[in-house]
C-alpha atoms as a PDB file:
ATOM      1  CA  UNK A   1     140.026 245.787 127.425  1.00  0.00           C
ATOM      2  CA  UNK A   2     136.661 246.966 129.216  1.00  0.00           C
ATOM      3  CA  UNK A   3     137.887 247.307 131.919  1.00  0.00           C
ATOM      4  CA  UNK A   4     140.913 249.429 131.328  1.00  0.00           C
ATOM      5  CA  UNK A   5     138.511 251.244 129.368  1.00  0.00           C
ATOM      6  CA  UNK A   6     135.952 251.805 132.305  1.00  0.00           C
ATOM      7  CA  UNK A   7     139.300 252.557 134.618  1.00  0.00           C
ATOM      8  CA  UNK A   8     140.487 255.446 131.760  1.00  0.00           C
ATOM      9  CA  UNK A   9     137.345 257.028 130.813  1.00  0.00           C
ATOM     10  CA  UNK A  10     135.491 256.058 133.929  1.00  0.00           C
ATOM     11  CA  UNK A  11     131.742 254.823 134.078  1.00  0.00           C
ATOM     12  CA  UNK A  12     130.127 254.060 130.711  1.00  0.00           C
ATOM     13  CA  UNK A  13     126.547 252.699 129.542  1.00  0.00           C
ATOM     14  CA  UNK A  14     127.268 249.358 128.035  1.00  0.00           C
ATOM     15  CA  UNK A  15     126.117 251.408 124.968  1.00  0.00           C
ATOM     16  CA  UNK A  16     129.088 253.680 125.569  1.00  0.00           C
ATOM     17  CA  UNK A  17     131.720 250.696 126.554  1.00  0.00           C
ATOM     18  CA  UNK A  18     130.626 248.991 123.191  1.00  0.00           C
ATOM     19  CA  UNK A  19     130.759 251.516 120.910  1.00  0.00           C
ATOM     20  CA  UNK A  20     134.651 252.119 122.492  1.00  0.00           C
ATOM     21  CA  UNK A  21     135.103 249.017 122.420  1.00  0.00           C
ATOM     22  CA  UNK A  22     134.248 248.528 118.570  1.00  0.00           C
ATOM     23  CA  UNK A  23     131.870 245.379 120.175  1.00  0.00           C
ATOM     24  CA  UNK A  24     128.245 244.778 119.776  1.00  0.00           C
ATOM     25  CA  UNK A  25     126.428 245.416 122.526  1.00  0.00           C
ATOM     26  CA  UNK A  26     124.918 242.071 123.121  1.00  0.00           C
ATOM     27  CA  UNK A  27     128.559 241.070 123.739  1.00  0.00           C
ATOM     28  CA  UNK A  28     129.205 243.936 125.889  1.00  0.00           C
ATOM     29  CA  UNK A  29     126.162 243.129 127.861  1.00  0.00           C
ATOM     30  CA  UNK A  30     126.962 239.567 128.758  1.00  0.00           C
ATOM     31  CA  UNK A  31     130.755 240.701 129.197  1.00  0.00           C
ATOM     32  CA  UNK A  32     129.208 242.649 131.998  1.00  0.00           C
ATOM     33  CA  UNK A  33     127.199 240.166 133.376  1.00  0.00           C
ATOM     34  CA  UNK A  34     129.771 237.923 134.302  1.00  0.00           C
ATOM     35  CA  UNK A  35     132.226 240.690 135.113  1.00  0.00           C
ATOM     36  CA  UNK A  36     129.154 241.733 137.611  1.00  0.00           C
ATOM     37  CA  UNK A  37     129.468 238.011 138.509  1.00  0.00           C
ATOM     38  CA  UNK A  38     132.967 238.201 139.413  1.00  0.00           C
ATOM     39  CA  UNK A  39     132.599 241.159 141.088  1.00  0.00           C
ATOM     40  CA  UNK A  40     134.717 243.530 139.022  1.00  0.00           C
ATOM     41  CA  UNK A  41     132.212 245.760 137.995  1.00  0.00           C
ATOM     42  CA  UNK A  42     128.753 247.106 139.876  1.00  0.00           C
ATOM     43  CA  UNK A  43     125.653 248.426 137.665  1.00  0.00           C
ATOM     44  CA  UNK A  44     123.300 250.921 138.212  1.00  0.00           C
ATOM     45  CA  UNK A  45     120.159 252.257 136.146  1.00  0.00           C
ATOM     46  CA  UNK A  46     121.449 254.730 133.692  1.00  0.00           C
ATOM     47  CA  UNK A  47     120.132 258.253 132.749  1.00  0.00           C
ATOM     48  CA  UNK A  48     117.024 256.541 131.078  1.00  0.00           C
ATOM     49  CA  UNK A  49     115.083 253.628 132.232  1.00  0.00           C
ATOM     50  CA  UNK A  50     116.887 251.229 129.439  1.00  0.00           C
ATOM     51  CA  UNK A  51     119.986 251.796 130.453  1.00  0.00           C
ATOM     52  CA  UNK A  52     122.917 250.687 132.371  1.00  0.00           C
ATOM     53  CA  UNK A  53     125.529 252.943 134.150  1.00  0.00           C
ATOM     54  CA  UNK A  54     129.132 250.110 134.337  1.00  0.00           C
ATOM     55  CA  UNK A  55     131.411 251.143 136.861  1.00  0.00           C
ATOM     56  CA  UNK A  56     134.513 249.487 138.657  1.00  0.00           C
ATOM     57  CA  UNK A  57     134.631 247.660 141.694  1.00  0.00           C
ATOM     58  CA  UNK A  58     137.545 247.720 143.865  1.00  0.00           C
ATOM     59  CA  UNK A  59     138.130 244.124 143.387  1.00  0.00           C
ATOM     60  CA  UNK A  60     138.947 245.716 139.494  1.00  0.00           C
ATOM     61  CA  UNK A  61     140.847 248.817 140.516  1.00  0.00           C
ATOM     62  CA  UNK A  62     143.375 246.492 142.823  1.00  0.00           C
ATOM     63  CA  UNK A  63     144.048 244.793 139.626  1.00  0.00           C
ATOM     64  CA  UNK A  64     143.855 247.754 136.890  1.00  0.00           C
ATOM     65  CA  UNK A  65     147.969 248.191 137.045  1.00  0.00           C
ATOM     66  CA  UNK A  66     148.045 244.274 136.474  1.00  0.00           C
ATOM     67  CA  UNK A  67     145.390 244.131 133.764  1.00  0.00           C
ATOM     68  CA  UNK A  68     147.070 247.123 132.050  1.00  0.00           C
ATOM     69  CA  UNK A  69     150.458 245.467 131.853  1.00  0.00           C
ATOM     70  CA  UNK A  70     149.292 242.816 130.465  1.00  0.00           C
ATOM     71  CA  UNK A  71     147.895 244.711 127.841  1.00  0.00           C
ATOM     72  CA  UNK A  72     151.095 246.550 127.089  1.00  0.00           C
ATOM     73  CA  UNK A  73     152.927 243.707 127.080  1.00  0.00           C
ATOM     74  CA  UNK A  74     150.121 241.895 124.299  1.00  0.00           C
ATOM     75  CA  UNK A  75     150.911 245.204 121.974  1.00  0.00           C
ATOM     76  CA  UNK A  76     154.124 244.669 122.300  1.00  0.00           C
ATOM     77  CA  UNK A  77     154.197 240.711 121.571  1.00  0.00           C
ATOM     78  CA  UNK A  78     151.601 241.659 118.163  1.00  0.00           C
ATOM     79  CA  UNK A  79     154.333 244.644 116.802  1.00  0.00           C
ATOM     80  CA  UNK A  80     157.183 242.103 117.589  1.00  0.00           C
ATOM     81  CA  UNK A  81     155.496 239.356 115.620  1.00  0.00           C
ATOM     82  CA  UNK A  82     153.900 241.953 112.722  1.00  0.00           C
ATOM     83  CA  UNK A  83     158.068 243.024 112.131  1.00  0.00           C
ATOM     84  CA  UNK A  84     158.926 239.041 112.203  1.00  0.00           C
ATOM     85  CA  UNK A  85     156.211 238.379 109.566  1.00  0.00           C
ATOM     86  CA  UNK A  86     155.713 239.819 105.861  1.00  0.00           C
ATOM     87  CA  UNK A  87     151.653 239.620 106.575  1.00  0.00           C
ATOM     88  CA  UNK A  88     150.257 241.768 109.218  1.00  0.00           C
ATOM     89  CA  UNK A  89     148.873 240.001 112.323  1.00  0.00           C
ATOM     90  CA  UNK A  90     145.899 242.083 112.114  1.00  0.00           C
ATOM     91  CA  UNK A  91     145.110 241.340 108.465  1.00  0.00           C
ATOM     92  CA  UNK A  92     145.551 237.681 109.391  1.00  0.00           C
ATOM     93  CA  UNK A  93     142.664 238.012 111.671  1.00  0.00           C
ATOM     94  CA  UNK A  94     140.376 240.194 109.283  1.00  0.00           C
ATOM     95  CA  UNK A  95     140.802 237.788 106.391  1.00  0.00           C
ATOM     96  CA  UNK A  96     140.206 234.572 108.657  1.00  0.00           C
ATOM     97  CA  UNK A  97     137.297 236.385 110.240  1.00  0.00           C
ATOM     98  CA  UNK A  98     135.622 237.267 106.219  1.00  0.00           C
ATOM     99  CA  UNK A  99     136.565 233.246 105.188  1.00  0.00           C
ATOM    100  CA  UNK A 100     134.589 232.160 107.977  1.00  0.00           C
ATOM    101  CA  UNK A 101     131.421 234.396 107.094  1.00  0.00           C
ATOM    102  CA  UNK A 102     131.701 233.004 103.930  1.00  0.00           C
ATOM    103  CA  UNK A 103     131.714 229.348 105.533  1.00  0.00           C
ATOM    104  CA  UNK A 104     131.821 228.266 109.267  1.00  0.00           C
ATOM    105  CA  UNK A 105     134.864 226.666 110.960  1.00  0.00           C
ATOM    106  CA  UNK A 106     132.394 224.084 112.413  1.00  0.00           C
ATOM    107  CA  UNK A 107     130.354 223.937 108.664  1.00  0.00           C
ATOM    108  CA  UNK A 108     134.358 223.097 107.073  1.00  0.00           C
ATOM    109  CA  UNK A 109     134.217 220.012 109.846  1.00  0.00           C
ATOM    110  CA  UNK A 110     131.298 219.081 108.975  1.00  0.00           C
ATOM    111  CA  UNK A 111     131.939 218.851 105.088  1.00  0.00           C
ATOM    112  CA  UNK A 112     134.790 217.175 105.971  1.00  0.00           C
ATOM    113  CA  UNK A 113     133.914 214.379 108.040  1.00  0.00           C
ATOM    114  CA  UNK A 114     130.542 214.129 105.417  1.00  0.00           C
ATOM    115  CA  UNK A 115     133.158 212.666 103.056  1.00  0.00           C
ATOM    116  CA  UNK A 116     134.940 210.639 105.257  1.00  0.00           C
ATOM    117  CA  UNK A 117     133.791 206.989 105.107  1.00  0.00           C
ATOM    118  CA  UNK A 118     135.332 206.131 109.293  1.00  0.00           C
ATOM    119  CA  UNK A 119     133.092 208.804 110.458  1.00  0.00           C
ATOM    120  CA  UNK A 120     129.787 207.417 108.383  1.00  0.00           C
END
């Protein structure tokens, strides 16, 4: 997504790709790191001294047509399955994502295998 996002709106701050990207920016930032890493993306200092100007490489604008299609094609797969289902994909997600704020996948485990007397 950041980087169809980069090739629509062009160069960003990692502030401005994680606010349009709805992510924190401690994810964007290490997103960008090993995008930088795999060469899809270059950084330069930004308009301040703190930040970060993100821009694409051509190693990511040979791809961009690629990446994008994929991304059509996901939407597409997510309506196809939210007409198959009577519960949202979407909502799935959101209500999984509050269960596990209220208790860790890994913490459930744990409990779990706690009360199992082969794992004692």
């Amino acid at each position: 997504m950041e980087l169809i996002r980069l090739h629509v709106r062009g160069p960003m701050t990692i502030t401005e790709l994680a606010d349009s990207v709805q992510r924190t920016h401690s994810a964007i930032s290490q997103k960008v790191a090993a995008m930088r890493t795999a060469g899809l993306v270059e950084t330069t200092a930004g308009a301040d001294a703190r930040s970060k100007l993100v821009t694409l490489t051509a190693k990511a604008t040979a791809i961009i047509d690629r990446l994008m299609a994929e991304w059509r094609a996901t939407e597409a797969a997510v309506a196809e399955l939210d007409a198959e289902i009577p519960y949202p994909l979407a909502q799935v997600v959101r209500d999984l994502e509050e269960a596990l704020r209220r208790k860790s996948f890994h913490d459930r485990i744990a409990e779990k295998l706690a009360q199992d007397t082969a794992w004692r």
